[in-house]
Structures are given as structure tokens and as C-alpha cells.
PDB file of N, CA and C in Angstrom:
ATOM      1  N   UNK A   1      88.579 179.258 -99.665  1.00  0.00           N
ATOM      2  CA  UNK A   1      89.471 179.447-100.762  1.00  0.00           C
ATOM      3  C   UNK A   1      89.403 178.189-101.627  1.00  0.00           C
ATOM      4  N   UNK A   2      89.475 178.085-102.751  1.00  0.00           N
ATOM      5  CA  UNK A   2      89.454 177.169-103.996  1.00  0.00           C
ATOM      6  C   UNK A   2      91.035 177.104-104.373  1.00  0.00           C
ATOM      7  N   UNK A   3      91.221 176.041-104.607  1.00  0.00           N
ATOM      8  CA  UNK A   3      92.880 175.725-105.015  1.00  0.00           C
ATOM      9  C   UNK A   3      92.306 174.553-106.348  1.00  0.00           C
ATOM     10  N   UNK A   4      92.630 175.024-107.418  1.00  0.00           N
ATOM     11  CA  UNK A   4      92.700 174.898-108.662  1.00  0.00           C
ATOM     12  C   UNK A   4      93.789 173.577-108.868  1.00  0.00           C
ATOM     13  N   UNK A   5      93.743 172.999-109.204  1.00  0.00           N
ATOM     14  CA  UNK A   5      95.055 171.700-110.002  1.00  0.00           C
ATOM     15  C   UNK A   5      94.423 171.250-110.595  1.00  0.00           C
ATOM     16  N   UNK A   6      95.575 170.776-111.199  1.00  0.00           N
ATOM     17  CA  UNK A   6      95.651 169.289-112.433  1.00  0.00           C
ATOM     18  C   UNK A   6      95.614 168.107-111.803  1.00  0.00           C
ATOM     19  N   UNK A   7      95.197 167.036-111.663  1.00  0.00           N
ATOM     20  CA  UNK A   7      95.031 165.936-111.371  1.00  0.00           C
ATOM     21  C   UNK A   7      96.488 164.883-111.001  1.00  0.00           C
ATOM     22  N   UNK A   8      97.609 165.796-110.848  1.00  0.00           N
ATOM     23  CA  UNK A   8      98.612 165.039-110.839  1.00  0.00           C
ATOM     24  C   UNK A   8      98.285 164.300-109.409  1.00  0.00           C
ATOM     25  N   UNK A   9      99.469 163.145-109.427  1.00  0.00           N
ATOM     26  CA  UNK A   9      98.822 161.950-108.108  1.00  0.00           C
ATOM     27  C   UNK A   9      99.209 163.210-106.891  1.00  0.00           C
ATOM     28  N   UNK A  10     100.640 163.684-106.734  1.00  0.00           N
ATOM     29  CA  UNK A  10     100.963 164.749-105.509  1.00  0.00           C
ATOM     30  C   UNK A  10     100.227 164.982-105.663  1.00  0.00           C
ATOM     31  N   UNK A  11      99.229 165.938-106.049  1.00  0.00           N
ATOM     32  CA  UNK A  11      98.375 166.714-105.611  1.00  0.00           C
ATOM     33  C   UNK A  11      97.298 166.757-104.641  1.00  0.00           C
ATOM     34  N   UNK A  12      97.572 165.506-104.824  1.00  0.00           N
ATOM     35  CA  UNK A  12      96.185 164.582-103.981  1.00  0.00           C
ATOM     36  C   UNK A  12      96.367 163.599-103.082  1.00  0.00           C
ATOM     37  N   UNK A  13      97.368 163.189-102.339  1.00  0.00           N
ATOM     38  CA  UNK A  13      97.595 162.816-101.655  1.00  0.00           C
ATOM     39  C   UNK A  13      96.884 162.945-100.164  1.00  0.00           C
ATOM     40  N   UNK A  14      97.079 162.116 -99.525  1.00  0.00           N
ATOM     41  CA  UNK A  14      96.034 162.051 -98.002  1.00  0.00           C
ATOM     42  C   UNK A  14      96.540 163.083 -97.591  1.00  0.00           C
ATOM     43  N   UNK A  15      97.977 163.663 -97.231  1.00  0.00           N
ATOM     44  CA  UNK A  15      98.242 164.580 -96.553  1.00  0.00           C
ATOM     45  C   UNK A  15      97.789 166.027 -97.198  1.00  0.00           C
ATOM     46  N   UNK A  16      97.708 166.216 -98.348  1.00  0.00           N
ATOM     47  CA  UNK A  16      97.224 167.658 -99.278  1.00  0.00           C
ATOM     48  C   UNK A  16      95.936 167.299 -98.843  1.00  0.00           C
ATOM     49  N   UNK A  17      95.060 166.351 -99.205  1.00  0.00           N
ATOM     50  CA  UNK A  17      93.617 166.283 -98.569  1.00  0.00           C
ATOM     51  C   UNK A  17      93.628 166.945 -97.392  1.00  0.00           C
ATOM     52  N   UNK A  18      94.069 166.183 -96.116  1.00  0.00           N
ATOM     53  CA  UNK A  18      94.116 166.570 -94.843  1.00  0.00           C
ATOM     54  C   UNK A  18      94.566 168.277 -94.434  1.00  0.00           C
ATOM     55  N   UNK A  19      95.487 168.192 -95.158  1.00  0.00           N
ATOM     56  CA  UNK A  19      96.211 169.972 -95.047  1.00  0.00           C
ATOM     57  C   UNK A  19      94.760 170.832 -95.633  1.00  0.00           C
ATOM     58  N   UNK A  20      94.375 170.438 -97.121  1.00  0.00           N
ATOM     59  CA  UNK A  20      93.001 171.488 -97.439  1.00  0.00           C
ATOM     60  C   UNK A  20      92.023 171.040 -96.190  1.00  0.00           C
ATOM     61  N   UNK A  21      91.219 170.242 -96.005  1.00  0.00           N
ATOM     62  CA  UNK A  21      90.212 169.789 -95.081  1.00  0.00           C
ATOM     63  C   UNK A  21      90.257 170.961 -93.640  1.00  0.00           C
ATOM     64  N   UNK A  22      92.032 170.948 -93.351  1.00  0.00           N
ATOM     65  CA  UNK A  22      92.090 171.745 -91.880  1.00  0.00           C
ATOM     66  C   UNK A  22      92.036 173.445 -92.184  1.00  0.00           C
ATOM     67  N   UNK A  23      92.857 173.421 -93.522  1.00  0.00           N
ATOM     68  CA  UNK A  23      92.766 175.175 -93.994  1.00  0.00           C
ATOM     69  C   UNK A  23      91.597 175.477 -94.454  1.00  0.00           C
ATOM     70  N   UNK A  24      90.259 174.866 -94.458  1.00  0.00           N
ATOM     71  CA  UNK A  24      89.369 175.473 -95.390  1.00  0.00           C
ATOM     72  C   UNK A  24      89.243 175.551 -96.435  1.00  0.00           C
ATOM     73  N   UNK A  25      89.932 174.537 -97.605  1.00  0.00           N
ATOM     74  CA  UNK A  25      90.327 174.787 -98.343  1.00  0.00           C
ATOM     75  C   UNK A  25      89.605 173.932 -99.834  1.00  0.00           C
ATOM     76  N   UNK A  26      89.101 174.681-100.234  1.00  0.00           N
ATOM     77  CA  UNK A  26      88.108 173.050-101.545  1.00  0.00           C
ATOM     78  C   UNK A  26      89.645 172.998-102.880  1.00  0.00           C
ATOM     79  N   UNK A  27      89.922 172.012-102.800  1.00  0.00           N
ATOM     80  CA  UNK A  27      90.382 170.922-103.841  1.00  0.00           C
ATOM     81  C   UNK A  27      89.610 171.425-104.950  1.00  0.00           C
ATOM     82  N   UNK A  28      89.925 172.073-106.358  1.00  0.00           N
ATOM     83  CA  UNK A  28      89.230 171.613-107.445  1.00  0.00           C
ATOM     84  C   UNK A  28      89.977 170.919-108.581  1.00  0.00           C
ATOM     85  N   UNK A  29      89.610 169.958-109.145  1.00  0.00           N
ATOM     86  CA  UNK A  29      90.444 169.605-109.760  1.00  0.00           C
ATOM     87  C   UNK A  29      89.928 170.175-111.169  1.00  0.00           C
ATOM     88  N   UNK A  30      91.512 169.759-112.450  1.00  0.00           N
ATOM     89  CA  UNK A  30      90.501 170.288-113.553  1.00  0.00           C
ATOM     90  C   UNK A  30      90.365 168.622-114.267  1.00  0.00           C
ATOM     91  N   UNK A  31      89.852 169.120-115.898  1.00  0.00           N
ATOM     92  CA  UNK A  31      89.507 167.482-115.760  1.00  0.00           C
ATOM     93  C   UNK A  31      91.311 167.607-116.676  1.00  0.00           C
ATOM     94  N   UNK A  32      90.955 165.952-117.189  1.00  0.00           N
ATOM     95  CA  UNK A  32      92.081 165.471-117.655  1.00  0.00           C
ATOM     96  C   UNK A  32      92.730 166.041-119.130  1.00  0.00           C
ATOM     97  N   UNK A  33      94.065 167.010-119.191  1.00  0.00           N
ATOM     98  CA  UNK A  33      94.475 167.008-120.084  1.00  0.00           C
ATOM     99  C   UNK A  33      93.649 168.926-120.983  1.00  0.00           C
ATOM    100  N   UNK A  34      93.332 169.145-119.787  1.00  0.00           N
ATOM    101  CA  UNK A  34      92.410 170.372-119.983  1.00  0.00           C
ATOM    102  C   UNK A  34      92.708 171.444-118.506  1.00  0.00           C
ATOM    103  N   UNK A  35      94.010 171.691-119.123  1.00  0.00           N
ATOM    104  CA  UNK A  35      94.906 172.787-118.050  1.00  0.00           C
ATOM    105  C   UNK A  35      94.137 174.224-118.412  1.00  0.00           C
ATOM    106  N   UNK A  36      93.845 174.576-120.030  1.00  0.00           N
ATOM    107  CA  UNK A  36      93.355 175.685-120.614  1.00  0.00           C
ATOM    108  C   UNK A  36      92.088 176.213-119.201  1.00  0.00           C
ATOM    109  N   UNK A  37      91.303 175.093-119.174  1.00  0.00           N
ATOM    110  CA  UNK A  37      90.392 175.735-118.292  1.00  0.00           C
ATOM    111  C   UNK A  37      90.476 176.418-116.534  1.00  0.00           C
ATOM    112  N   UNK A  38      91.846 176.534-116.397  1.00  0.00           N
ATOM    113  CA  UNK A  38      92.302 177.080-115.180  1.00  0.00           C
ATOM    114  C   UNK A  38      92.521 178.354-115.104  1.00  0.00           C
ATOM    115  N   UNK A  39      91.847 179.352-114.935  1.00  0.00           N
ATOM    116  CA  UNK A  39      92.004 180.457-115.323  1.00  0.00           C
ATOM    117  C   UNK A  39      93.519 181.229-115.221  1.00  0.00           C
ATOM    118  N   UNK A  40      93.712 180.675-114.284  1.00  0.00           N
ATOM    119  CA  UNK A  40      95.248 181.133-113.746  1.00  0.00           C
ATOM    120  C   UNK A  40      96.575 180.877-114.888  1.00  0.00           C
ATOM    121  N   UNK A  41      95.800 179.577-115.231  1.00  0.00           N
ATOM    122  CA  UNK A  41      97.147 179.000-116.351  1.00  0.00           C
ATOM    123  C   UNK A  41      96.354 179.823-117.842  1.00  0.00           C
ATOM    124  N   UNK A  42      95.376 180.234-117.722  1.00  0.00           N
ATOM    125  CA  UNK A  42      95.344 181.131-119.122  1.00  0.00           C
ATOM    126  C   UNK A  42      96.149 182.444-119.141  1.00  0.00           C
ATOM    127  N   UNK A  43      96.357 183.147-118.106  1.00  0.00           N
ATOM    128  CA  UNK A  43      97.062 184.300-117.295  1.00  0.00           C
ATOM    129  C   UNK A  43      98.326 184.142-117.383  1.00  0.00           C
ATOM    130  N   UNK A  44      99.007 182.951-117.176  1.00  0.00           N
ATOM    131  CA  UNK A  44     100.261 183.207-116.863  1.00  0.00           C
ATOM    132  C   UNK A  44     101.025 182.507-117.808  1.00  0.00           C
ATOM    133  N   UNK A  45     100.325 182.109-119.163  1.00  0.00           N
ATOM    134  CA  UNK A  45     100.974 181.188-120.435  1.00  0.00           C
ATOM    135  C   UNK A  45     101.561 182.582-121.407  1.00  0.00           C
ATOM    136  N   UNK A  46     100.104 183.758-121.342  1.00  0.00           N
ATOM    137  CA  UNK A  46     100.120 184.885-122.052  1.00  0.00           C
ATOM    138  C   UNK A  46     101.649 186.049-121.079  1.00  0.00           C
ATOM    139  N   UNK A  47     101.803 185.529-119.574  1.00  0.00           N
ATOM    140  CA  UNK A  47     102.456 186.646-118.837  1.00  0.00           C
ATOM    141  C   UNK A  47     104.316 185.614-119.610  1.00  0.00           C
ATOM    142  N   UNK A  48     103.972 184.671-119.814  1.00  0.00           N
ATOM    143  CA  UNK A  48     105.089 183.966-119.999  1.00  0.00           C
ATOM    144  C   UNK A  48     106.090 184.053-120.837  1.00  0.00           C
ATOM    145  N   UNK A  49     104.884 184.642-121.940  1.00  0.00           N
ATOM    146  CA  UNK A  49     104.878 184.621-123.946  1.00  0.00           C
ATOM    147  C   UNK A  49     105.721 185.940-123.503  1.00  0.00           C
ATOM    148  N   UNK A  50     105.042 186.860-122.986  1.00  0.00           N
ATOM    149  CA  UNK A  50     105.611 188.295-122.763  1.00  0.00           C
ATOM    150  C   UNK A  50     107.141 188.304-122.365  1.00  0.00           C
ATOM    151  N   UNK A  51     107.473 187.693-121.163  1.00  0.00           N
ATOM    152  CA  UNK A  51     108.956 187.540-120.198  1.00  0.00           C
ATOM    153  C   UNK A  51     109.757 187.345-120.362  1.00  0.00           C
ATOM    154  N   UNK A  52     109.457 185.848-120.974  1.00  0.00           N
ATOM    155  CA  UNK A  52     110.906 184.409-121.141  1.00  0.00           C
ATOM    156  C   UNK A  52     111.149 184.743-122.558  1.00  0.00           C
ATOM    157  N   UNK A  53     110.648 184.866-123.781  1.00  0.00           N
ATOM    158  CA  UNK A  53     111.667 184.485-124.877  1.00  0.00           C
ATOM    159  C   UNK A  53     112.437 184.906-125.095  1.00  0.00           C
ATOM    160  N   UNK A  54     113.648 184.652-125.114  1.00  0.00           N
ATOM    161  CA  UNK A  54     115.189 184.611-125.549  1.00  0.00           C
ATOM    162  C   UNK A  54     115.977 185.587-124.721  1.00  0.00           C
ATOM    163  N   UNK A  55     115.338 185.183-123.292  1.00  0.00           N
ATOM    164  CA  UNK A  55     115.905 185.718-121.948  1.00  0.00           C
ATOM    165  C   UNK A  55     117.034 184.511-121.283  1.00  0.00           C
ATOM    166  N   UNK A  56     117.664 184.498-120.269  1.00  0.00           N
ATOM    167  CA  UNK A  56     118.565 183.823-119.417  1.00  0.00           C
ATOM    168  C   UNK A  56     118.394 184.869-118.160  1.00  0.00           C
ATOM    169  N   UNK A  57     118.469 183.826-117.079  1.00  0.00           N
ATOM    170  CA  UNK A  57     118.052 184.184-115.891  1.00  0.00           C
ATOM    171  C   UNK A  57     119.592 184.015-115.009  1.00  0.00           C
ATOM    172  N   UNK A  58     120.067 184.637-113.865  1.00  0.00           N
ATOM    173  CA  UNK A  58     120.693 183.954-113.143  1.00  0.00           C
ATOM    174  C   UNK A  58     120.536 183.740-112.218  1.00  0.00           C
ATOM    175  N   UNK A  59     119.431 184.540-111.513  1.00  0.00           N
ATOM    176  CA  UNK A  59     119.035 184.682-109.930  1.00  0.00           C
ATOM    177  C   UNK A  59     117.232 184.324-110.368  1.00  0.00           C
ATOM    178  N   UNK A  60     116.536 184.392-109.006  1.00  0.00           N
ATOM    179  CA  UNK A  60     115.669 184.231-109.453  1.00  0.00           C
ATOM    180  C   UNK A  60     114.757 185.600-108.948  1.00  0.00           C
ATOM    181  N   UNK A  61     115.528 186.627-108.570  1.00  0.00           N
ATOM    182  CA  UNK A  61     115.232 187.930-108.571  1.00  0.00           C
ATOM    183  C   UNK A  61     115.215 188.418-109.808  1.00  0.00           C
ATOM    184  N   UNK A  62     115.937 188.238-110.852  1.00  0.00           N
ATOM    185  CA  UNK A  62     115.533 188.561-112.403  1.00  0.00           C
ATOM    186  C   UNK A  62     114.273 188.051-113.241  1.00  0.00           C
ATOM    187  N   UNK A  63     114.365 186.935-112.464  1.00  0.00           N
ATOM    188  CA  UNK A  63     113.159 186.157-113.326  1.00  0.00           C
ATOM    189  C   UNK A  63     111.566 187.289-112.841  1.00  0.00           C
ATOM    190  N   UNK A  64     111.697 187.424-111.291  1.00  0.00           N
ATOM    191  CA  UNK A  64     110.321 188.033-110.704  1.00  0.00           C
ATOM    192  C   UNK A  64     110.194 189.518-111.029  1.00  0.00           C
ATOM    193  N   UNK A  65     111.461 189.773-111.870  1.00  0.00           N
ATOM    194  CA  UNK A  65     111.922 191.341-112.140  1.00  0.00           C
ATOM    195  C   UNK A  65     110.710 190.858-113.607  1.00  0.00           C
ATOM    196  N   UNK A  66     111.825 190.165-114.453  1.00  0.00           N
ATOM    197  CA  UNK A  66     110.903 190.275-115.740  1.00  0.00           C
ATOM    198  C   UNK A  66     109.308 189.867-115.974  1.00  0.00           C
ATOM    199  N   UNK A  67     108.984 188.685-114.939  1.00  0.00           N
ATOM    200  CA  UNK A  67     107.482 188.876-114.820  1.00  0.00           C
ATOM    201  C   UNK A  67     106.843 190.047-114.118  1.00  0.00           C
ATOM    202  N   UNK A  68     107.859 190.599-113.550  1.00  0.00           N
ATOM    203  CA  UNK A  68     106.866 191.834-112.783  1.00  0.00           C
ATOM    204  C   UNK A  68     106.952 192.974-114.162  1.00  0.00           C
ATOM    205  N   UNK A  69     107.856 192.932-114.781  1.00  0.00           N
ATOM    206  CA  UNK A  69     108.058 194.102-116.131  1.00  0.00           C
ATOM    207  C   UNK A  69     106.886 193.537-116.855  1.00  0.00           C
ATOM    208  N   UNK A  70     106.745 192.076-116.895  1.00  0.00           N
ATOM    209  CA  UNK A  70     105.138 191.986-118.583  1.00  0.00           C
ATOM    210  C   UNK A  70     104.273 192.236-117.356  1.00  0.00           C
ATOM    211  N   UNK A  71     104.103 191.768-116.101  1.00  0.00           N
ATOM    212  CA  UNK A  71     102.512 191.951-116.054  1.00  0.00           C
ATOM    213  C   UNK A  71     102.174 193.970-115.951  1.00  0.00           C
ATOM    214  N   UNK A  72     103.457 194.884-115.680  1.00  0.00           N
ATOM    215  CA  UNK A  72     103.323 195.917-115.714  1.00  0.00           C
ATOM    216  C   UNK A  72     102.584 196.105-117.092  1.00  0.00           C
ATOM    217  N   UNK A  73     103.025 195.960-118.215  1.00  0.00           N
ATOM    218  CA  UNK A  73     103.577 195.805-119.251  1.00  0.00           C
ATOM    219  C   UNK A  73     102.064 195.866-119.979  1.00  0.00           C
ATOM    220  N   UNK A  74     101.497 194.352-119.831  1.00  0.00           N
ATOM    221  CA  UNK A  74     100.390 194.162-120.056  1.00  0.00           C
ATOM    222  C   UNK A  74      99.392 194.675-119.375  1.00  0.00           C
ATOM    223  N   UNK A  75      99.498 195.186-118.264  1.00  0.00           N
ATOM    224  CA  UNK A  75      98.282 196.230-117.509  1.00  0.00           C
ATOM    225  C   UNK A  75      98.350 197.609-118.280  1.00  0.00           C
ATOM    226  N   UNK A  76      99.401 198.455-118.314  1.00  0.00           N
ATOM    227  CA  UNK A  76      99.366 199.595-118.814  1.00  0.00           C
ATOM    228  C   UNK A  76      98.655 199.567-120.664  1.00  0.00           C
ATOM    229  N   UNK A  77      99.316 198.899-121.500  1.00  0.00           N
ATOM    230  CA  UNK A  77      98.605 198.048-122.441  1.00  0.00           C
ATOM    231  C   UNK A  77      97.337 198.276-122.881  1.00  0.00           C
ATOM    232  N   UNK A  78      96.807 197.354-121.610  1.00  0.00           N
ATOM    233  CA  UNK A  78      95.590 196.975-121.634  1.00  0.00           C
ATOM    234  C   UNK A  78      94.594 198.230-121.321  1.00  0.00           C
ATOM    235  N   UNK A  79      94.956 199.408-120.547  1.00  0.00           N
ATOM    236  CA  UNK A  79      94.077 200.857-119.992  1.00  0.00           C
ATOM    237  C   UNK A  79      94.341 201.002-121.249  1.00  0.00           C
ATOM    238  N   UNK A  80      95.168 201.271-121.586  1.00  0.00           N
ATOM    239  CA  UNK A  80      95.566 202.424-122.623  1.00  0.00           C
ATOM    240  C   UNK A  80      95.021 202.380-123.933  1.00  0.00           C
ATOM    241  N   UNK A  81      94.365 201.002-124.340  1.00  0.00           N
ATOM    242  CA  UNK A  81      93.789 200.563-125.868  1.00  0.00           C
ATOM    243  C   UNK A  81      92.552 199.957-125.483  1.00  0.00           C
ATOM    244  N   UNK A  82      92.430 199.410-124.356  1.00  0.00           N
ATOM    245  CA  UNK A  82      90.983 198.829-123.947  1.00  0.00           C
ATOM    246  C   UNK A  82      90.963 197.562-124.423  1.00  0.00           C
ATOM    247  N   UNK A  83      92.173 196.825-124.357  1.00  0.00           N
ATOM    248  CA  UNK A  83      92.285 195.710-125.389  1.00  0.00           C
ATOM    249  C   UNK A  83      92.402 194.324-124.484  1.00  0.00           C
ATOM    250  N   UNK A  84      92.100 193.450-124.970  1.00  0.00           N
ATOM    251  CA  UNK A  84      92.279 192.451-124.097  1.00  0.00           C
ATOM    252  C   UNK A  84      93.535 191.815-123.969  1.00  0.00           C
ATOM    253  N   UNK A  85      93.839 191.223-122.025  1.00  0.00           N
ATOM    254  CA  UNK A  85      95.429 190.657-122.489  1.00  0.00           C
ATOM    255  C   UNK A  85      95.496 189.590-123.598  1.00  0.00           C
ATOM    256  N   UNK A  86      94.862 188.791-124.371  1.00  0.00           N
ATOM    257  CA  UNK A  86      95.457 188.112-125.185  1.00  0.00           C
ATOM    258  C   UNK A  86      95.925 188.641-126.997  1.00  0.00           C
ATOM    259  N   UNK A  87      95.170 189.855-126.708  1.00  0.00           N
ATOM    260  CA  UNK A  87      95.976 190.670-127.972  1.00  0.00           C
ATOM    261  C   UNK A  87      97.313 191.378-127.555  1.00  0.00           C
ATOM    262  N   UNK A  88      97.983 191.574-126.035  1.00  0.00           N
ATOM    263  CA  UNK A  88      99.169 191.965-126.044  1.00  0.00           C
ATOM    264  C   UNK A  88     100.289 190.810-125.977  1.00  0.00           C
ATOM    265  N   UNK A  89      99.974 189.577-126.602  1.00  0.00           N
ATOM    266  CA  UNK A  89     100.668 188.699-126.927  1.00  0.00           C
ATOM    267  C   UNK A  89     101.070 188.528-128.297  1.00  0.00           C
ATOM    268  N   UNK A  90     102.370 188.345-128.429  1.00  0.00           N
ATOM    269  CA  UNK A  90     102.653 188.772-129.705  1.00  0.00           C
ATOM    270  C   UNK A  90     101.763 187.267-130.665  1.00  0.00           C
ATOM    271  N   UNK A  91     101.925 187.400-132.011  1.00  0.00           N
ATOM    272  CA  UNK A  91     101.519 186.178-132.799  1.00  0.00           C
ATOM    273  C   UNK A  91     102.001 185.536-133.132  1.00  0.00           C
ATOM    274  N   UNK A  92     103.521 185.864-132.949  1.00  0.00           N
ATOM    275  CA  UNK A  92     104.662 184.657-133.523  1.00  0.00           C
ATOM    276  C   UNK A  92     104.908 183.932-131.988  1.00  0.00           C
ATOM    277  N   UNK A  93     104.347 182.235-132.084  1.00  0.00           N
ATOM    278  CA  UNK A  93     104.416 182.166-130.804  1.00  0.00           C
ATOM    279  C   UNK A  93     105.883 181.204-131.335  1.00  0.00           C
ATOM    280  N   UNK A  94     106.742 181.985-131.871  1.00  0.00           N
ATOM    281  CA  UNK A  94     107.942 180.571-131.854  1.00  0.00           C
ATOM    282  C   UNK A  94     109.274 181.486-131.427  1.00  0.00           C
ATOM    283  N   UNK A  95     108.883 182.282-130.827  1.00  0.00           N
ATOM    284  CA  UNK A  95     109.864 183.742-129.705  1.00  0.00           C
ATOM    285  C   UNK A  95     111.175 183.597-130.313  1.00  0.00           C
ATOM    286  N   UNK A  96     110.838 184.313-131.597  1.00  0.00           N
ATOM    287  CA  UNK A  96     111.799 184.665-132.327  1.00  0.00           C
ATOM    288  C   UNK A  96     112.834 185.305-132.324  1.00  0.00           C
ATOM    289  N   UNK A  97     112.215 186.431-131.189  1.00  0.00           N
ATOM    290  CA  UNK A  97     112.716 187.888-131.118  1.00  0.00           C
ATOM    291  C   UNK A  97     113.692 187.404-129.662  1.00  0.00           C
ATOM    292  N   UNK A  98     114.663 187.988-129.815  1.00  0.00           N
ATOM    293  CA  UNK A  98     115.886 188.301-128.747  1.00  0.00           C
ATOM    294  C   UNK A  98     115.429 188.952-127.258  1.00  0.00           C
ATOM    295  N   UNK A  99     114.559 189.802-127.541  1.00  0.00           N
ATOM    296  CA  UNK A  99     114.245 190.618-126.567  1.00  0.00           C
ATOM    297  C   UNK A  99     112.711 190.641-126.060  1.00  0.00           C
ATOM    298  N   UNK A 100     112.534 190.273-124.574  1.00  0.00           N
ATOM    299  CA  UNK A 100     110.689 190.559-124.693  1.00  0.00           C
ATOM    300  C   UNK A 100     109.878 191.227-125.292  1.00  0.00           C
ATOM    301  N   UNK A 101     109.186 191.796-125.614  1.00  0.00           N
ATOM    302  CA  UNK A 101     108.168 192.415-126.185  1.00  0.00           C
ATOM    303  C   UNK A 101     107.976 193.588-124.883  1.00  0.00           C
ATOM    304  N   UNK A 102     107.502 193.221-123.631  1.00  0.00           N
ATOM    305  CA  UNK A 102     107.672 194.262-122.837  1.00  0.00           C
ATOM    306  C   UNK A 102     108.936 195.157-123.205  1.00  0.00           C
ATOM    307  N   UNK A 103     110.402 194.505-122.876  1.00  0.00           N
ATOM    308  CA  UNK A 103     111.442 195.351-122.844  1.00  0.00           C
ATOM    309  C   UNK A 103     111.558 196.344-124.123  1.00  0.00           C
ATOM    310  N   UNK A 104     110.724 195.670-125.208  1.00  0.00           N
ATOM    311  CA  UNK A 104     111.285 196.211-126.236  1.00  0.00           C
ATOM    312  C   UNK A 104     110.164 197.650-126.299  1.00  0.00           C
ATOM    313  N   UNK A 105     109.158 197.456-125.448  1.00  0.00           N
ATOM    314  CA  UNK A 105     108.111 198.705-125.777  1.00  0.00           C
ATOM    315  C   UNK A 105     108.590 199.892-124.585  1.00  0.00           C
ATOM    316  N   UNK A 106     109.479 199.281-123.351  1.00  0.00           N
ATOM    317  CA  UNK A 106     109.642 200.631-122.569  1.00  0.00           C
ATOM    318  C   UNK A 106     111.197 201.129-123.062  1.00  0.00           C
ATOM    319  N   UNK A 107     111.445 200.618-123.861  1.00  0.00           N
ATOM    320  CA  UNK A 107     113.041 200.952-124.678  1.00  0.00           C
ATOM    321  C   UNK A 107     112.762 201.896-125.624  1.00  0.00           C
ATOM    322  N   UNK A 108     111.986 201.732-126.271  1.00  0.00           N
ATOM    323  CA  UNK A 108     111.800 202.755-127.512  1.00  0.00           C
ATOM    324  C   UNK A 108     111.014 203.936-126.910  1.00  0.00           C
TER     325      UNK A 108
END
């Protein structure tokens, strides 16, 4: 298994060394200041755009509710137009809108 990070110092510590070394585990780091190239953090900036704006959480069962509603959200989306997830991100990235973009497409 490959475990992806940023170069922060935790990350890398003797004991995270030692813990990957015994799990099998390769360390990759990315380079400096270049998170974009983590595939994971390209995935979940776009699942983010979808979820959080101008939401409030109180549990953190809501929060895994509303990421589980965009990544629904953005899968169905995505069959249905053949489109890629970064076109089901809206373009105003200054989350203007009150309501996700998911919520607002299984509402209507």
C-alpha cells in the first residue's frame, strides 16, 4: 500500500517510519507546496466545493451524511452526462449559495 503525504515533520517521524516499515507500507511524499498532485486531495477539494458551503454541522454524523450526499451526487452526475467530476463543481468558487449544490439538485 502507498500512503500519500505532504511533507509535514509528523508525518515522518521515526515512529510513522517504523509503523509503515512493519505494515508494508511505502511513505510517498509529495514535493513541497504541491498538495494538487495527490490525487486524493484533487477528489476531495471538488467533494468539499459540493458539501460544506454555507452548511453548519453539529454532529459529525451530518458532516459524513453530507459528504456521502455530494459524492452520491457527483457519481450519479457523472453516468448520467459522461462528464467529468470537475465540471460538477460549481464556478463560483466563493460558495455563495446557502445551500449545496447537491441538496439543491435532489430538492427540485
Amino acid at each position: 500500500m502507498y500512503l500519500i503525504q505532504v511533507g509535514l515533520s509528523t508525518h515522518w517521524t521515526p515512529a510513522v517510519r517504523l509503523w509503515a516499515r512493519e505494515s508494508e507500507v511505502i511513505l510517498v511524499p509529495t514535493a513541497s507546496h504541491a498538495s494538487w498532485m495527490n490525487p486524493v486531495e484533487t477528489h476531495a477539494k471538488g467533494v468539499e466545493e459540493l458539501a460544506l458551503p454555507g452548511t453548519e454541522f453539529t454532529s459529525a454524523r451530518e458532516l459524513g451524511e453530507a459528504l456521502d450526499g455530494a459524492v452520491e451526487y457527483r457519481n450519479e452526475e457523472r453516468r448520467a452526462r459522461g462528464k467529468r467530476f470537475r465540471d460538477t463543481v460549481r464556478a463560483n468558487r466563493r460558495h455563495a449559495s446557502k445551500v449545496p449544490l447537491w441538496l439543491r439538485a435532489t430538492a427540485a
